[in-house]
Protein backbone atom coordinates (compact mmCIF):
# COMPACT_ATOMS: atom_id res chain seq x y z
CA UNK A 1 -31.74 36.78 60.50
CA UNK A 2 -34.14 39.13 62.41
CA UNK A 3 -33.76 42.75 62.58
CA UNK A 4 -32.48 42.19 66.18
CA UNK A 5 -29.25 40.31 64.62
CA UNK A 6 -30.71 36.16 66.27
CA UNK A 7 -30.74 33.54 64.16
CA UNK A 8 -33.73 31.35 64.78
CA UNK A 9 -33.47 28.07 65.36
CA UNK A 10 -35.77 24.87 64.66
CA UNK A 11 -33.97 21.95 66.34
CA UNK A 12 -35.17 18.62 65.43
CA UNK A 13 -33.71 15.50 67.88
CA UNK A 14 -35.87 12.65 68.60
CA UNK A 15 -34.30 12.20 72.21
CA UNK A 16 -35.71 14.42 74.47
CA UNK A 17 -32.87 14.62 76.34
CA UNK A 18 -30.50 15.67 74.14
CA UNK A 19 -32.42 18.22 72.37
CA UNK A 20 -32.97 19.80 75.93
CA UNK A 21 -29.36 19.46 75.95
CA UNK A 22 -28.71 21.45 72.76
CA UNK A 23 -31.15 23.69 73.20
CA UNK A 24 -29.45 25.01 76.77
CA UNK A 25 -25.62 24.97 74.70
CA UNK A 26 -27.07 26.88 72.09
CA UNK A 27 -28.84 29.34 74.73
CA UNK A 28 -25.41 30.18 75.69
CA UNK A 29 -24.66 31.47 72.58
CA UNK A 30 -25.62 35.39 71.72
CA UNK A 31 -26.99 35.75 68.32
CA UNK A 32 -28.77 32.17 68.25
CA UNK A 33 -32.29 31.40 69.32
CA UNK A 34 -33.88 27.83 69.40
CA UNK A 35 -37.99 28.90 68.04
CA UNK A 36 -39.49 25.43 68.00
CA UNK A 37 -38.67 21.97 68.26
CA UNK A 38 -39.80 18.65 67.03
CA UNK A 39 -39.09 15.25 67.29
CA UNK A 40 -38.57 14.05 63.94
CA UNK A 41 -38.69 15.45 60.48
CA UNK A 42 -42.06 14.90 59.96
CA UNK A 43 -43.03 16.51 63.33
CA UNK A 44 -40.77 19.49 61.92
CA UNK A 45 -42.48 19.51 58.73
CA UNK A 46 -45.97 19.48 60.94
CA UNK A 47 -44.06 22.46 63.18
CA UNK A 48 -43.33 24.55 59.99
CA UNK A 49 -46.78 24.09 58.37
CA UNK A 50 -48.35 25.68 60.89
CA UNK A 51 -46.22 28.78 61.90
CA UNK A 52 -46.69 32.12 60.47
CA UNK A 53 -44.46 33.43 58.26
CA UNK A 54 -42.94 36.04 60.68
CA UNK A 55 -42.04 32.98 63.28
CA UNK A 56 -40.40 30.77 60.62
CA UNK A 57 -36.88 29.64 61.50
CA UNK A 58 -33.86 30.94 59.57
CA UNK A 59 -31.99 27.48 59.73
CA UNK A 60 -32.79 23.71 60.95
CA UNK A 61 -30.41 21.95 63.10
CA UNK A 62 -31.57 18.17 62.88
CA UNK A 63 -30.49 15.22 63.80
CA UNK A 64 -29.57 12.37 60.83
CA UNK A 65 -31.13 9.26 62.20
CA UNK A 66 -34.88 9.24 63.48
CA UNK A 67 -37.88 7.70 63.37
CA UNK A 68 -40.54 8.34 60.73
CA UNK A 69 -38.32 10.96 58.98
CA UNK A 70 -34.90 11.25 59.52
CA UNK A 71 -32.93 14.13 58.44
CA UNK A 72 -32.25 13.38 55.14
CA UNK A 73 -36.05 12.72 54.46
CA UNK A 74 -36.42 16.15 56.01
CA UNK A 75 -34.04 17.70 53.52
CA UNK A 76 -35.74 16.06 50.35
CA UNK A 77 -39.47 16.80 51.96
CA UNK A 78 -38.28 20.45 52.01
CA UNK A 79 -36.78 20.91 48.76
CA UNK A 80 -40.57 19.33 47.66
CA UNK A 81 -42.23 21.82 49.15
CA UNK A 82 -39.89 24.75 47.74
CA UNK A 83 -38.83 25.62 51.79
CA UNK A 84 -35.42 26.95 51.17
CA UNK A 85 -34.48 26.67 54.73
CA UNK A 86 -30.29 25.52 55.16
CA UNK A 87 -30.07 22.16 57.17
CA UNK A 88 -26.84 21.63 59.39
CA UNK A 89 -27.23 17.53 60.38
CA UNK A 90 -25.54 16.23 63.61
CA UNK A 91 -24.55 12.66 63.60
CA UNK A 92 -23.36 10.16 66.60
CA UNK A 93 -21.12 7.99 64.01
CA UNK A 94 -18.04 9.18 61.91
CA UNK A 95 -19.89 7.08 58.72
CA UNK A 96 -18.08 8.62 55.18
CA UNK A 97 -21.20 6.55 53.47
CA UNK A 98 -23.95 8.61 55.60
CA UNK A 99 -22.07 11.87 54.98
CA UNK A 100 -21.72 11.63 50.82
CA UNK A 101 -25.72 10.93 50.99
CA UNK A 102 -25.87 14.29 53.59
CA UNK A 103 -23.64 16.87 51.27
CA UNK A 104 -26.10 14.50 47.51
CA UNK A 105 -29.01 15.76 49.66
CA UNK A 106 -28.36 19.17 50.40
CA UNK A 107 -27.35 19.81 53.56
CA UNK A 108 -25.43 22.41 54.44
CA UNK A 109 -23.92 21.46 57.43
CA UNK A 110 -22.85 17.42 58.55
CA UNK A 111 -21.48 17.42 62.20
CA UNK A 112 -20.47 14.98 64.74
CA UNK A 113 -22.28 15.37 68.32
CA UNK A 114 -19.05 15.12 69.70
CA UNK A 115 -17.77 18.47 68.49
CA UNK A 116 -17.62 21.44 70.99
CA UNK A 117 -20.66 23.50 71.94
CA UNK A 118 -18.57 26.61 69.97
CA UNK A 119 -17.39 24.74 67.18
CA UNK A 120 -21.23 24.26 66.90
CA UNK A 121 -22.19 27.67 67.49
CA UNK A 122 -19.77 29.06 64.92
CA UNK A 123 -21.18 26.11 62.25
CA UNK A 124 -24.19 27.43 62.41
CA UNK A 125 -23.41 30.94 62.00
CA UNK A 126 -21.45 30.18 58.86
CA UNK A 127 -24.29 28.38 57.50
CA UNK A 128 -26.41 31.35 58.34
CA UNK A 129 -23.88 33.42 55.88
CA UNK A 130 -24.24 31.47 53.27
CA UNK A 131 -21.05 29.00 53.99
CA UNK A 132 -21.35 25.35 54.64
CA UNK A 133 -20.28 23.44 57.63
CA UNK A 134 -18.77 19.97 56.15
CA UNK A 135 -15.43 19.47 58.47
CA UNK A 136 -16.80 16.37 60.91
CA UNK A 137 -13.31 14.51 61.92
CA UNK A 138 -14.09 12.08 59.05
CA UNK A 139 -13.56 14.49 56.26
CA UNK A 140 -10.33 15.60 58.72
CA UNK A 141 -9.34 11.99 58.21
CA UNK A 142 -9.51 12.30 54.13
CA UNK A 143 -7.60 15.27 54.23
CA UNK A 144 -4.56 13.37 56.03
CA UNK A 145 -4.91 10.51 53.56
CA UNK A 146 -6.81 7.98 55.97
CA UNK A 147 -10.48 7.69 54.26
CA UNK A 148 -11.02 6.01 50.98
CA UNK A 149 -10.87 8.58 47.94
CA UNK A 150 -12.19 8.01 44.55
CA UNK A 151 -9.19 10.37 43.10
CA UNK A 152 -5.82 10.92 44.17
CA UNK A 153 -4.81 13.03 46.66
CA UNK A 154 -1.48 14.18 45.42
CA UNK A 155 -2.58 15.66 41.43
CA UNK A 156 -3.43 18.63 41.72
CA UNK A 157 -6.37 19.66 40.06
CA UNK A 158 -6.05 22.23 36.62
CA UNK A 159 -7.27 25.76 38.44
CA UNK A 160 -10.71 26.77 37.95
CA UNK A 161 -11.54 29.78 37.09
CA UNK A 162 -13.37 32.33 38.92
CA UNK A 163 -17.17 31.33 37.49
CA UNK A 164 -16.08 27.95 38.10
CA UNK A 165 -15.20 28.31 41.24
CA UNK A 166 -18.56 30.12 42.09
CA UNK A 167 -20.32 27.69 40.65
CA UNK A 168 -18.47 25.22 42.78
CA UNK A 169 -19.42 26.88 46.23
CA UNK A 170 -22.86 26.64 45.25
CA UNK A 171 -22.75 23.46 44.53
CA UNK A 172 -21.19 22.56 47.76
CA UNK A 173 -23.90 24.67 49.52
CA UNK A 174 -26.95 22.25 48.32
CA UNK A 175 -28.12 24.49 45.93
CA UNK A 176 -29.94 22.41 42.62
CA UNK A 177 -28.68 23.49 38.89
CA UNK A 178 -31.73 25.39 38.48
CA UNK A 179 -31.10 27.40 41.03
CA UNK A 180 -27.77 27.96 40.87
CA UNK A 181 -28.64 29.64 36.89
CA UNK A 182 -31.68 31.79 39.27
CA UNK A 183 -28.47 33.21 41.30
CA UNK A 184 -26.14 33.13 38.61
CA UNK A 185 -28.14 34.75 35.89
CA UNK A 186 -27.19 31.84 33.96
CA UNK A 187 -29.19 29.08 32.09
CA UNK A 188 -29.49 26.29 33.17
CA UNK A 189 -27.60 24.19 29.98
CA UNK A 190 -24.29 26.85 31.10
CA UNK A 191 -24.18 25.65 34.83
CA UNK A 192 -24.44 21.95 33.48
CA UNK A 193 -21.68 22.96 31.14
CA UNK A 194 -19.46 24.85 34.07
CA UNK A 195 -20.21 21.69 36.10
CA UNK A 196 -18.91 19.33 33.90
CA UNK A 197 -16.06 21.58 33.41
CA UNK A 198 -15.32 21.14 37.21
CA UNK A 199 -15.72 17.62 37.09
CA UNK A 200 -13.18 17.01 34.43
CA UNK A 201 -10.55 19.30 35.68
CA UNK A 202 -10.84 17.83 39.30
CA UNK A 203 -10.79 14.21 38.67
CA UNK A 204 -13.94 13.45 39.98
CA UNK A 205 -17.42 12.21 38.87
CA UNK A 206 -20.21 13.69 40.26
CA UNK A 207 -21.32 16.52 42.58
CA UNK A 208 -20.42 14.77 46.07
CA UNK A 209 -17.24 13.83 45.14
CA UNK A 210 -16.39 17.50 43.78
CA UNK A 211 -17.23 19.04 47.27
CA UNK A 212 -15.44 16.25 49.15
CA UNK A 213 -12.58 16.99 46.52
CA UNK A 214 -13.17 20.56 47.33
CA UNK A 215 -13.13 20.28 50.53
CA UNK A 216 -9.27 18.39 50.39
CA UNK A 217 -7.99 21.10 48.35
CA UNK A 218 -9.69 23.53 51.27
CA UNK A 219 -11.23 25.88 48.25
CA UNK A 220 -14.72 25.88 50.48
C-alpha cells in the first residue's frame, strides 16, 4: 500500500463497459485506487512492463475469461516472471471446475460479478492483508452440502497443529513450496513433509482440495 494508506489497482476486463463500470464502484471506495487498465492479460502484462517501479499496482483485479490471455494465463505469466503481485479473479458463471483451476493457479481471490460493490471492496482489502477472498456462492453451496466433494463433509478432520495450520494459509494464499520455506524459514523437503501431513489428516489429495476442505471447515 502507499504511504498515503490506497491500494492501487490494475483492473484487467476485456469489456469496456464493464471495466468502466468497476472502475467508478471501486472509485467509491476510500482506500482503493484503479492505476491502469488493460484489456486482457497480455495487455496487463504489456501495462506492467512498462511502468516504473514507483507506479506498480499493489494487487490485480482481472477478469477469468478473455481473449489472448485470460486470467489464469495472467496468473501463470506472472509467477514466470517472478511478479509477486496477488490476483483476485471475477467470474460471470458459478463453475466449481473453473474455480479449483483459479485457487491450483494462485489466485488469491475467485469472485462472482454478481456480488455487491462492498462485498468487493472488502475482498480486495483482505487480499491486500495478506487473506484470500475464495467465498463465491459456489463454495457457499459446498459448505451446505450441495456441490460435489471429494471427502466427506461430516468427519472431522484430526486438528492440525499450529505450523500446520500456517502452512495451510499459505497454501491457500497461492504461495509455491519454495516460497512458503523463504517465509517460513523452513526447507523446502519440511513444507513438503507438513503438506503431506495436512493432506492425510484432512482427507484430501492435493493442494486445491485442502483449501476447498479448508475453506468447509472455515479455518481460512
Amino acid at each position: 500500500m502507499s504511504a498515503m494508506g490506497v491500494i492501487k489497482i490494475l483492473l484487467v476486463e476485456d469489456q469496456q463497459l464493464v471495466r468502466e463500470g468497476l472502475k467508478g464502484l471501486l472509485a467509491l471506495h476510500d482506500g482503493l485506487r484503479v492505476v491502469g487498465e488493460a484489456s486482457d492479460g497480455a495487455a496487463a502484462l504489456e501495462w506492467l512492463a512498462a511502468a516504473p517501479v514507483d507506479g506498480m499496482p499493489d494487487l490485480i483485479l482481472s477478469d477469468m475469461r478473455m481473449p489472448r490471455l485470460d486470467g489464469i494465463g495472467l496468473i501463470r505469466a506472472l509467477a514466470a516472471r517472478a511478479l509477486r503481485l496477488p490476483v483476485v479473479l471475477l467470474t460471470t458463471f458459478d463453475d466449481t471446475a473453473a474455480f479449483d483451476e483459479a485457487v491450483g493457479a494462485g489466485a488469491r481471490g475467485f469472485l462472482l460479478k454478481a456480488i455487491s460493490p462492498e462485498t468487493l471492496a472488502q475482498a480486495l482489502r483482505d487480499v491486500h492483508g495478506g487473506g484470500t477472498a475464495l467465498r463465491p456462492s459456489l463454495t457457499t453451496r459446498m459448505q451446505a452440502g450441495g456441490g460435489e466433494r471429494a471427502f466427506t463433509a461430516a468427519d472431522r478432520p484430526d486438528p492440525l497443529s499450529p505450523k500446520e495450520l500456517q502452512v495451510l494459509r499459505l497454501v491457500a494464499s497461492g504461495r509455491s513450496n519454495t516460497e512458503i520455506a523463504a517465509l517460513l524459514g523452513n526447507s523446502e523437503g519440511v513444507i513438503k513433509n507438513h503438506c503431506s501431513a495436512i493432506f492425510s489428516k484432512m482427507g484430501v489429495r492435493d493442494r486445491t482440495q485442502a483449501v476447498l476442505r479448508a475453506i468447509d471447515l472455515g479455518w481460512i
